[in-house]
C-alpha atoms as a PDB file:
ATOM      1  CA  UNK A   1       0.000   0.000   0.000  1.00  0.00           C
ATOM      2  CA  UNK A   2       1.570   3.675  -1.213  1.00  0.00           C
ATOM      3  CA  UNK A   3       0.250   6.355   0.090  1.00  0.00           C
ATOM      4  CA  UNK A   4       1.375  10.421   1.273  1.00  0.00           C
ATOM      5  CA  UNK A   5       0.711  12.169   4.685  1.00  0.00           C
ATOM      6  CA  UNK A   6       0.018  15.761   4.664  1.00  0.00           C
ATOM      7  CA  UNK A   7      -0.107  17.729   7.830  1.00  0.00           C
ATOM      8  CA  UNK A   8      -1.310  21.134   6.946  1.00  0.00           C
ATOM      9  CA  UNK A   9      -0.170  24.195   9.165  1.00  0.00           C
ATOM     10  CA  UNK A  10      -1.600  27.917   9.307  1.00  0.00           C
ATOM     11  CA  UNK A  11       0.963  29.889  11.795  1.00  0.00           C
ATOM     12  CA  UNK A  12      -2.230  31.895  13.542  1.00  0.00           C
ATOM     13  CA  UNK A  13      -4.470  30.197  15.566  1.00  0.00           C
ATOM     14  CA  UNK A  14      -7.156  32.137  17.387  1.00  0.00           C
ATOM     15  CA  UNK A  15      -7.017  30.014  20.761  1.00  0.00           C
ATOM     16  CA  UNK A  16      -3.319  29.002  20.522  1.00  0.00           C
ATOM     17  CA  UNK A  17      -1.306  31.953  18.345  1.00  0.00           C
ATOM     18  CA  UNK A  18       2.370  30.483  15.972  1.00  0.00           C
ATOM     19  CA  UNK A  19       0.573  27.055  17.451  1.00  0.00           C
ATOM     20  CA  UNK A  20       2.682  24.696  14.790  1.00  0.00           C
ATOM     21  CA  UNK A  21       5.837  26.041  16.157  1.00  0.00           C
ATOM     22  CA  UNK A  22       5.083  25.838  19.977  1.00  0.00           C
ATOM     23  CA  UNK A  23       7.682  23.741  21.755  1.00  0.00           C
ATOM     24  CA  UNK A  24       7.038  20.464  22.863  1.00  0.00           C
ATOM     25  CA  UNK A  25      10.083  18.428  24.314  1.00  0.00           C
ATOM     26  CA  UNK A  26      12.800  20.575  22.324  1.00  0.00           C
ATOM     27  CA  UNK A  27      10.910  20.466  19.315  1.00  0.00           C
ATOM     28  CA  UNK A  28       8.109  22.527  17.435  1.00  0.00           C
ATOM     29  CA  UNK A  29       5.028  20.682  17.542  1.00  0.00           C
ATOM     30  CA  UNK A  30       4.634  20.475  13.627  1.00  0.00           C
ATOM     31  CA  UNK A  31       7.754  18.685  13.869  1.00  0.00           C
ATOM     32  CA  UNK A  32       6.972  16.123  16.307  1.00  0.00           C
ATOM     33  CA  UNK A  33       3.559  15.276  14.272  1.00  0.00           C
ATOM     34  CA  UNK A  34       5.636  14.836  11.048  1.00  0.00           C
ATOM     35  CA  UNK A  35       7.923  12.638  12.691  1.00  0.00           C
ATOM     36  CA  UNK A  36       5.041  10.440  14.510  1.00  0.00           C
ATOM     37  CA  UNK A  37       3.468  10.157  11.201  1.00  0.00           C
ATOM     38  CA  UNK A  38       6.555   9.006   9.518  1.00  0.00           C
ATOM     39  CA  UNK A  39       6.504   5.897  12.135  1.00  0.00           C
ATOM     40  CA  UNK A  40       3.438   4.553   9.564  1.00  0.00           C
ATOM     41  CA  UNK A  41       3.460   3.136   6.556  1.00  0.00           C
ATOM     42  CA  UNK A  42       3.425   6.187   4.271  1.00  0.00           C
ATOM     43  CA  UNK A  43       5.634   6.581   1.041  1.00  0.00           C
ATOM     44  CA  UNK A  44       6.329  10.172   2.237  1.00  0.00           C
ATOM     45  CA  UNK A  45       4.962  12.890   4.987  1.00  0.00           C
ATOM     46  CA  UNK A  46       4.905  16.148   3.936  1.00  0.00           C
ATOM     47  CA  UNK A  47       3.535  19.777   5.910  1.00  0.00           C
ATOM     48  CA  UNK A  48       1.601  21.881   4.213  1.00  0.00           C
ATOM     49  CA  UNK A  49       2.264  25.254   5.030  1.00  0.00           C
ATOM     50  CA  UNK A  50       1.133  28.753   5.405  1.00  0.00           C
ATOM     51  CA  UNK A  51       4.058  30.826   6.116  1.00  0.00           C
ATOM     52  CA  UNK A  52       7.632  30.732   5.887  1.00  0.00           C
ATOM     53  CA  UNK A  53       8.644  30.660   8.998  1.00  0.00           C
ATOM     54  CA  UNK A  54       7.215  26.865   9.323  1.00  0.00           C
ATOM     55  CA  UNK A  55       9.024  25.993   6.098  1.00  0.00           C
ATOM     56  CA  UNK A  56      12.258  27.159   7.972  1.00  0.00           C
ATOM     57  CA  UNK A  57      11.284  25.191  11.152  1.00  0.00           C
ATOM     58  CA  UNK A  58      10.703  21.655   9.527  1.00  0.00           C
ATOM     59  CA  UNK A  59      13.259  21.806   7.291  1.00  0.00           C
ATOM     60  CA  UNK A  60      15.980  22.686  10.209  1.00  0.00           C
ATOM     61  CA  UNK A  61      14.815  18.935  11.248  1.00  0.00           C
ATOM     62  CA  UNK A  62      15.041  17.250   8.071  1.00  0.00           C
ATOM     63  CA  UNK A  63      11.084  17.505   7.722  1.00  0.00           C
ATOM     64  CA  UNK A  64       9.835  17.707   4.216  1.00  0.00           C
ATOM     65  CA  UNK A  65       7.161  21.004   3.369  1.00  0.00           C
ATOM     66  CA  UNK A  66       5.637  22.757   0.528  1.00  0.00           C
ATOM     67  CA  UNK A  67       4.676  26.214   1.078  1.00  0.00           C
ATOM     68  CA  UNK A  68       1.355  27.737   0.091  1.00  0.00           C
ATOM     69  CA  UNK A  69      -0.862  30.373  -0.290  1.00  0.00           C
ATOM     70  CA  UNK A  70      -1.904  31.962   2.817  1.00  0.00           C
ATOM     71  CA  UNK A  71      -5.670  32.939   1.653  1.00  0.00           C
ATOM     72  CA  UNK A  72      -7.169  29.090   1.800  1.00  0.00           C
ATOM     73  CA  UNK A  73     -10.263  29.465   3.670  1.00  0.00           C
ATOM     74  CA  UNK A  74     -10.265  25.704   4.629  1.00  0.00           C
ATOM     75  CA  UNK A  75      -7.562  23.241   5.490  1.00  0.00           C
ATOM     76  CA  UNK A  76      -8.739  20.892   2.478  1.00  0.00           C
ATOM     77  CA  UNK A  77      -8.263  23.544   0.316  1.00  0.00           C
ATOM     78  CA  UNK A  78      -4.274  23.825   1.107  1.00  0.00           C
ATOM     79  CA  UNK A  79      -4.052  20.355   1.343  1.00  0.00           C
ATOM     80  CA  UNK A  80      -5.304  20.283  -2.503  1.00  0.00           C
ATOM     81  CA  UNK A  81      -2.914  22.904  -3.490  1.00  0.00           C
ATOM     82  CA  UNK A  82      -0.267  20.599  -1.879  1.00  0.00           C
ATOM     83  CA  UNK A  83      -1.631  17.839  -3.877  1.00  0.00           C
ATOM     84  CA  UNK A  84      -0.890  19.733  -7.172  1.00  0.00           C
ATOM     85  CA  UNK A  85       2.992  20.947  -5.676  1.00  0.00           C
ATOM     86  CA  UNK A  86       4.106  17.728  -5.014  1.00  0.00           C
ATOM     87  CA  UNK A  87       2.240  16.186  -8.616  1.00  0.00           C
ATOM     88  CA  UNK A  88       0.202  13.381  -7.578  1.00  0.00           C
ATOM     89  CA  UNK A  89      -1.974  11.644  -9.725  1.00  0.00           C
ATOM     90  CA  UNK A  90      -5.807  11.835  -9.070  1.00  0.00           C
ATOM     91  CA  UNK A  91      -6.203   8.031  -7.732  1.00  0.00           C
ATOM     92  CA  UNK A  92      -3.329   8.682  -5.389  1.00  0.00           C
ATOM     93  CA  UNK A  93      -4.171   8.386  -1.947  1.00  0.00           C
ATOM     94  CA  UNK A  94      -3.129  11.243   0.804  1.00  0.00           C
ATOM     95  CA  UNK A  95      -4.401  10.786   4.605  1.00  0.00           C
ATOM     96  CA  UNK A  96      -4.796  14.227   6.407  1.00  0.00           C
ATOM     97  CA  UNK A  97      -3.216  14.259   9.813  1.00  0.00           C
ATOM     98  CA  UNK A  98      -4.234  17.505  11.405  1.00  0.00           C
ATOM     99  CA  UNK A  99      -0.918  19.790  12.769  1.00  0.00           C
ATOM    100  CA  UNK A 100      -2.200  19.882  16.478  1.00  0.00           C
ATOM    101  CA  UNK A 101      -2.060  15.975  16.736  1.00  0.00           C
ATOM    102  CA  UNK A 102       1.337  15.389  18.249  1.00  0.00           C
ATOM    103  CA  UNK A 103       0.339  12.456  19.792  1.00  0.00           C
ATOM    104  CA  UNK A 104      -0.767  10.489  16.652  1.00  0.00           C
ATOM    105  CA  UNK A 105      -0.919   6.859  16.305  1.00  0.00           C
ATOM    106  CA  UNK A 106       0.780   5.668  13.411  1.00  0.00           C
ATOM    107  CA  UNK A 107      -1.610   2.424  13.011  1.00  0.00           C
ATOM    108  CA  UNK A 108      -4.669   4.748  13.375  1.00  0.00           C
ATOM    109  CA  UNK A 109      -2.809   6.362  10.059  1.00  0.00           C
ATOM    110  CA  UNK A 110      -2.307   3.161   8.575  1.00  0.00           C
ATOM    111  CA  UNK A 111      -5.771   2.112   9.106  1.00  0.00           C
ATOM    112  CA  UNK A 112      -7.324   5.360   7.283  1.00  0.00           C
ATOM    113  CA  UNK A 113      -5.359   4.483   4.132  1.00  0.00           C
ATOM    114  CA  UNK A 114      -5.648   0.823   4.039  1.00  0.00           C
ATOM    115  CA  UNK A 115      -9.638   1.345   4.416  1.00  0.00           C
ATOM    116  CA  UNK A 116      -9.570   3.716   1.800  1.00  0.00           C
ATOM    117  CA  UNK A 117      -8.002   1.268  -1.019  1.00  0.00           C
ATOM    118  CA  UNK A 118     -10.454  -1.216  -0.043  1.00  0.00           C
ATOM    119  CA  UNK A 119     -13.493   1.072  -0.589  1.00  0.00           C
ATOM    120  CA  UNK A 120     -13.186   2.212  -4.467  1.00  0.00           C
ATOM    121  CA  UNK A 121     -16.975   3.701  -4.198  1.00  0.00           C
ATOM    122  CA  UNK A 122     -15.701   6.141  -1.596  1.00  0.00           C
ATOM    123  CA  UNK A 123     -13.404   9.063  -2.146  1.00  0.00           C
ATOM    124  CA  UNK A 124     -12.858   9.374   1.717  1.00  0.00           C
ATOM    125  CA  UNK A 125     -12.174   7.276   4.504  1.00  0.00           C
ATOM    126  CA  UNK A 126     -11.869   8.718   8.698  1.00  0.00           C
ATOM    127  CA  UNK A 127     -12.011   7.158  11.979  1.00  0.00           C
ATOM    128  CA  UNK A 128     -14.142   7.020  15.466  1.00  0.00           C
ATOM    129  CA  UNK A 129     -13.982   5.370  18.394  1.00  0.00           C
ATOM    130  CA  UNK A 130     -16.361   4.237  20.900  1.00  0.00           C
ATOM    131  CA  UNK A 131     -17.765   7.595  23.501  1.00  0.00           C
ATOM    132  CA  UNK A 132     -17.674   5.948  27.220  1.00  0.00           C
ATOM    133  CA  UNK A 133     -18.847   9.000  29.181  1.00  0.00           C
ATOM    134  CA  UNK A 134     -21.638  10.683  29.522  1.00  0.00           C
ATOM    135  CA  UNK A 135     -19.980  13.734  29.295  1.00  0.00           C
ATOM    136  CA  UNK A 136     -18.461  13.657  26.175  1.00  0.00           C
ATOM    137  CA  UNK A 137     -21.578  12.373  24.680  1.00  0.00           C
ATOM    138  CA  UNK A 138     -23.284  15.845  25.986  1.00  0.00           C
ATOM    139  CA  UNK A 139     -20.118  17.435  24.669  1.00  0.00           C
ATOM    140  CA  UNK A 140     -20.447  19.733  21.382  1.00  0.00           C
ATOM    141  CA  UNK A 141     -17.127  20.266  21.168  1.00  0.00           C
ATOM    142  CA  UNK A 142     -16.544  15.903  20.772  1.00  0.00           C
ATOM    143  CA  UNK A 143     -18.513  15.705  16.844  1.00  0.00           C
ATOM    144  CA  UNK A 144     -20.672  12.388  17.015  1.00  0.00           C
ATOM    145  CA  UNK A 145     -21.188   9.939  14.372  1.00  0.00           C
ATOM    146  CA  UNK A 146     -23.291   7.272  13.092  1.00  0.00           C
ATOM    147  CA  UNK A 147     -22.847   4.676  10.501  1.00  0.00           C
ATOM    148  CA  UNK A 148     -24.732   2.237   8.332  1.00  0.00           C
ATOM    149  CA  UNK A 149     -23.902  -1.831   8.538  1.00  0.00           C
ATOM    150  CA  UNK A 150     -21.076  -1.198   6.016  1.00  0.00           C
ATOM    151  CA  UNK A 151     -19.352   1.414   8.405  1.00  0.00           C
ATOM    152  CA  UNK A 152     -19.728   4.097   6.638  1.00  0.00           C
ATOM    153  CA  UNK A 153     -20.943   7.905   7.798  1.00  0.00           C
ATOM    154  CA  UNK A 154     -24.625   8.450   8.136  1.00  0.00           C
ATOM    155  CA  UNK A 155     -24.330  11.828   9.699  1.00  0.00           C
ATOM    156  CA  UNK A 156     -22.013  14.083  11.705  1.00  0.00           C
ATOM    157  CA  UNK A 157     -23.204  15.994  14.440  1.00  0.00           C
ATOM    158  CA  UNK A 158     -22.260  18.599  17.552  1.00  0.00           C
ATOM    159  CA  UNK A 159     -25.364  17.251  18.733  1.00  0.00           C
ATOM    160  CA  UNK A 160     -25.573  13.603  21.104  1.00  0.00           C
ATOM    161  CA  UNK A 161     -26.553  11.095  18.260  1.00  0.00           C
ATOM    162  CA  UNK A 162     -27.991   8.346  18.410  1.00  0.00           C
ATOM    163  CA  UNK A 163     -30.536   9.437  20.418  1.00  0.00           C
ATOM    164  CA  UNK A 164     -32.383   6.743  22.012  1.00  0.00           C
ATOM    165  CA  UNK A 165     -36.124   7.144  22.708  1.00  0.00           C
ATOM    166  CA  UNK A 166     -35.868   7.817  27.084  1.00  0.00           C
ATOM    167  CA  UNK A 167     -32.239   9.262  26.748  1.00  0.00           C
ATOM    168  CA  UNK A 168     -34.475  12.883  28.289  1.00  0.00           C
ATOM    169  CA  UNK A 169     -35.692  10.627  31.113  1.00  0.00           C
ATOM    170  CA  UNK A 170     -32.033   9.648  32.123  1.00  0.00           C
ATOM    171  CA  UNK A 171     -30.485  13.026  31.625  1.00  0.00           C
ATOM    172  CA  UNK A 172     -28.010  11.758  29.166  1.00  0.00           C
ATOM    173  CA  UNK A 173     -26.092  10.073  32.766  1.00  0.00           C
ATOM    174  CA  UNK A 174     -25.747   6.640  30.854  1.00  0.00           C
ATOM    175  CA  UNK A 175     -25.035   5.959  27.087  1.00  0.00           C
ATOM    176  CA  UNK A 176     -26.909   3.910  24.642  1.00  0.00           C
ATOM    177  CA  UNK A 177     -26.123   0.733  23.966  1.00  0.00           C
ATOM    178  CA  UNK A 178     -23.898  -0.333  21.770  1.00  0.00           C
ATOM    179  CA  UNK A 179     -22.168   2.885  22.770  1.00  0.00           C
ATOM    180  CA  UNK A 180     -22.143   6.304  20.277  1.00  0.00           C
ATOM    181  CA  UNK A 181     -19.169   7.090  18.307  1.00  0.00           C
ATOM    182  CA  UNK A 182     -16.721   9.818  18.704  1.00  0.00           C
ATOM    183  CA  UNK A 183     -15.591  11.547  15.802  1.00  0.00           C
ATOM    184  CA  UNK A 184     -11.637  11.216  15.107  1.00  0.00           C
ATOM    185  CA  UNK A 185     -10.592  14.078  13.051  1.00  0.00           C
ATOM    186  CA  UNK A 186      -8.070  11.698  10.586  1.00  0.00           C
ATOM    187  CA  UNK A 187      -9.272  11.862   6.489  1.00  0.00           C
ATOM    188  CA  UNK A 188      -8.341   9.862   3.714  1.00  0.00           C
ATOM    189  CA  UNK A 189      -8.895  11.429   0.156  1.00  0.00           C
ATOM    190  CA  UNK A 190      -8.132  10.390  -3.118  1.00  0.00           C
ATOM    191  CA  UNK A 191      -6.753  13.232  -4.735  1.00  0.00           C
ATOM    192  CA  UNK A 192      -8.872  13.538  -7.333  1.00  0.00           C
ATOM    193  CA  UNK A 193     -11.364  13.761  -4.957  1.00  0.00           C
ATOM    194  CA  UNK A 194      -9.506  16.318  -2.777  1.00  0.00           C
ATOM    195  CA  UNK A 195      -9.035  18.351  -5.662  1.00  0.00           C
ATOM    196  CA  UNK A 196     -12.730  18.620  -6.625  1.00  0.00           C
ATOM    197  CA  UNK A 197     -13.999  18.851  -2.578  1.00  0.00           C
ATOM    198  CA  UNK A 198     -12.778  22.441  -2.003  1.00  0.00           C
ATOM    199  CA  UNK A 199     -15.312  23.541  -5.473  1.00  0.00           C
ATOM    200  CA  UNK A 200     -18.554  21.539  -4.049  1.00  0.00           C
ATOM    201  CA  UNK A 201     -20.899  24.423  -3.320  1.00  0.00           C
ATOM    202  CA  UNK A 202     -21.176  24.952   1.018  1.00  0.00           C
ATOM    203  CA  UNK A 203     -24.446  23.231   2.232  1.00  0.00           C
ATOM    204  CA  UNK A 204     -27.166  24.241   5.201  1.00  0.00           C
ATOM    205  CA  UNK A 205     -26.176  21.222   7.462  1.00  0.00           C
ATOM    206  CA  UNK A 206     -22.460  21.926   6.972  1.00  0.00           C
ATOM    207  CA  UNK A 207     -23.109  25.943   8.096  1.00  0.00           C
ATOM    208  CA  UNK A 208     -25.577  24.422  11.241  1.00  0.00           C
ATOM    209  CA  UNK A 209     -23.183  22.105  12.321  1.00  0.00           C
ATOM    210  CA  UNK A 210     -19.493  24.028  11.666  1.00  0.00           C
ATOM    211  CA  UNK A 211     -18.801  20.431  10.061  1.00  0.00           C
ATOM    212  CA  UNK A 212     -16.903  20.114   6.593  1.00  0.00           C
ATOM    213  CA  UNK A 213     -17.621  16.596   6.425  1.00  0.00           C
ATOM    214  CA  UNK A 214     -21.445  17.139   5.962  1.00  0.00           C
ATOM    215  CA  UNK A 215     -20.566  18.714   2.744  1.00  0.00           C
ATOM    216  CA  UNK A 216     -19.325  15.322   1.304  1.00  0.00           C
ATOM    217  CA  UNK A 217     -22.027  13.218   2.422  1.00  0.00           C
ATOM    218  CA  UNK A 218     -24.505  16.446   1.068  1.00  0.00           C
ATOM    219  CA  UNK A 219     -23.561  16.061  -1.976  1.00  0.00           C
ATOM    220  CA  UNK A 220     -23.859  11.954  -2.487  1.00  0.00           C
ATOM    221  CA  UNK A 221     -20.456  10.743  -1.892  1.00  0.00           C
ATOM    222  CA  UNK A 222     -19.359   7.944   0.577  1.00  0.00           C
ATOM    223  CA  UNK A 223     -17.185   8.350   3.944  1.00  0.00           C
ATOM    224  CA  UNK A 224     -15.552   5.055   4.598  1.00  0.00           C
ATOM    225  CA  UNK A 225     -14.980   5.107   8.568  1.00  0.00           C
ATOM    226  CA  UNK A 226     -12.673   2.937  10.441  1.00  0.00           C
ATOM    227  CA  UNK A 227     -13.910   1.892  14.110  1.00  0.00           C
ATOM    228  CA  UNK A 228     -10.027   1.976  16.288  1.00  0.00           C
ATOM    229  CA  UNK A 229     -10.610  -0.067  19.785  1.00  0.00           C
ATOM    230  CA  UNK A 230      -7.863   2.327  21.045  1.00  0.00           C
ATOM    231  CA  UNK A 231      -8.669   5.893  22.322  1.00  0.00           C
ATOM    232  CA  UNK A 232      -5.960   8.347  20.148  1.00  0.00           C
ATOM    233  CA  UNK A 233      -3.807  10.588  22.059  1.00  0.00           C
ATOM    234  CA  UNK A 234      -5.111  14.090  22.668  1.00  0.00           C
ATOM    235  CA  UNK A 235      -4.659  17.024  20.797  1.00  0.00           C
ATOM    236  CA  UNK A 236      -3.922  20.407  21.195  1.00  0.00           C
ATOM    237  CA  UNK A 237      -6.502  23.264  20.487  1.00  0.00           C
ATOM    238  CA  UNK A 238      -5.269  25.813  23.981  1.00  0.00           C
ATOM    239  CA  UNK A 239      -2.764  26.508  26.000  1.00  0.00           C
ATOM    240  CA  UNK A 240      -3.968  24.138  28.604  1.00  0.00           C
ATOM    241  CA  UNK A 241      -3.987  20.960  25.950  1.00  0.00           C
ATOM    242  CA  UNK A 242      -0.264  22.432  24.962  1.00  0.00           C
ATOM    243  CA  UNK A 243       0.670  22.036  28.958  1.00  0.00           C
ATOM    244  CA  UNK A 244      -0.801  18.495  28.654  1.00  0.00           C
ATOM    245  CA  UNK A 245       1.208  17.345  25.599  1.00  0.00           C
ATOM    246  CA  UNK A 246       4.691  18.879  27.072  1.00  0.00           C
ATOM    247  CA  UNK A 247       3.612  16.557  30.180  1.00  0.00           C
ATOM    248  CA  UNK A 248       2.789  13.420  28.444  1.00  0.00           C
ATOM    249  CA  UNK A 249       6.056  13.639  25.861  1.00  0.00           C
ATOM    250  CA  UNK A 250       8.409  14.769  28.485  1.00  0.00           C
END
């Protein structure tokens, strides 16, 4: 199985400012996410990014990175300008491992790409895992989802899905059963696909929910989504998750 990681990177961050180059163990974050990735099974990882500075940072540690245009409104839109630097053909397959993730599993990577090449009919693949508190289910902030019997995406939401019929007369204090599914924010694309996503027209449950995702399933394609037994490591939105990532890596 061939296949490219791409780790975008945008320098601002509203909750976490120059968050890609925050240190983490003696090393910008961006870094230490390229080099977790590069423990799977991908032909190449490369970061996307935004401004120069990151360019500078990644290669000073022998990380690979394309820079491009700073006025991308969305993440899969730089990703499909980095598609077109780095020429690869449309039924190439890239898996999107988000810049904030420096805790990454590589198999969790693995597993998005090798679910993708076994699902021709879909252009994406992603990943959830099992919700076992009550708290995340309640949780906007943790993006739900639900599948059909071939595992793949139903719907996306903020909101706790599936809803069983007395869930109000518990309080949401236990979960259904089997248990709802957490949202992992991993993609697979085929680049073709990820070339064309960025031009699909915005739709009204994509703008209610502040979800991309809905766009794809909106507009008839299929979202191939790998089930992990194994909670991923977390990521790093604020400067409290940044204090938690320095203390887990040490």
């Amino acid at each position: 199985m061939s296949f490219t990681v791409l780790v975008p990177a945008r320098l601002q961050s509203t909750r976490l400012p120059r968050k890609p180059l925050a240190d983490i163990g003696g090393l910008p974050m961006i870094v230490r996410v390229a080099r977790r990735a590069a423990l799977s099974g991908a032909q190449q990882v490369v970061v996307a990014a935004d401004d120069a500075e990151i360019v500078a940072a990644c290669r000073a540690h022998d990380v690979a990175c394309v820079l491009t245009r700073t006025d991308h409104p969305t993440g899969s839109d730089r990703l499909a300008e980095a598609c077109t630097l780095l020429g690869l053909q449309p039924d190439e397959i890239v898996v999107n491992v988000q810049g904030d993730e420096p805790l990454i599993d590589p198999a969790l990577v693995d597993a998005c790409a090798a679910l993708l090449q076994s699902q021709p009919d879909c252009p994406m693949s992603t990943a959830a895992h099992a919700i076992d508190g009550a708290d995340e289910l309640r949780n906007p902030n943790v993006v739900k989802v639900v599948l059909d019997g071939a595992n793949r995406a139903l719907y996306f939401s903020r909101a706790p899905i599936p809803w069983w019929r007395d869930g109000y007369a518990s309080g949401i204090e236990t979960l259904s059963s089997p248990a709802p599914l957490r949202h992992i924010g991993l993609y697979g694309y085929r680049v073709g696909f990820l070339r064309d996503f960025p031009k699909l027209p915005p739709c009204p449950l994509e703008q209610t929910e502040s979800l991309e995702q809905l766009r794809v399933l909106w507009h008839g394609h299929r979202i191939a989504v790998h089930v992990s037994a194994v909670r991923p490591g977390p990521g790093v939105d604020t400067p409290e998750d940044l204090a938690r990532a320095r203390a887990l890596i040490g």
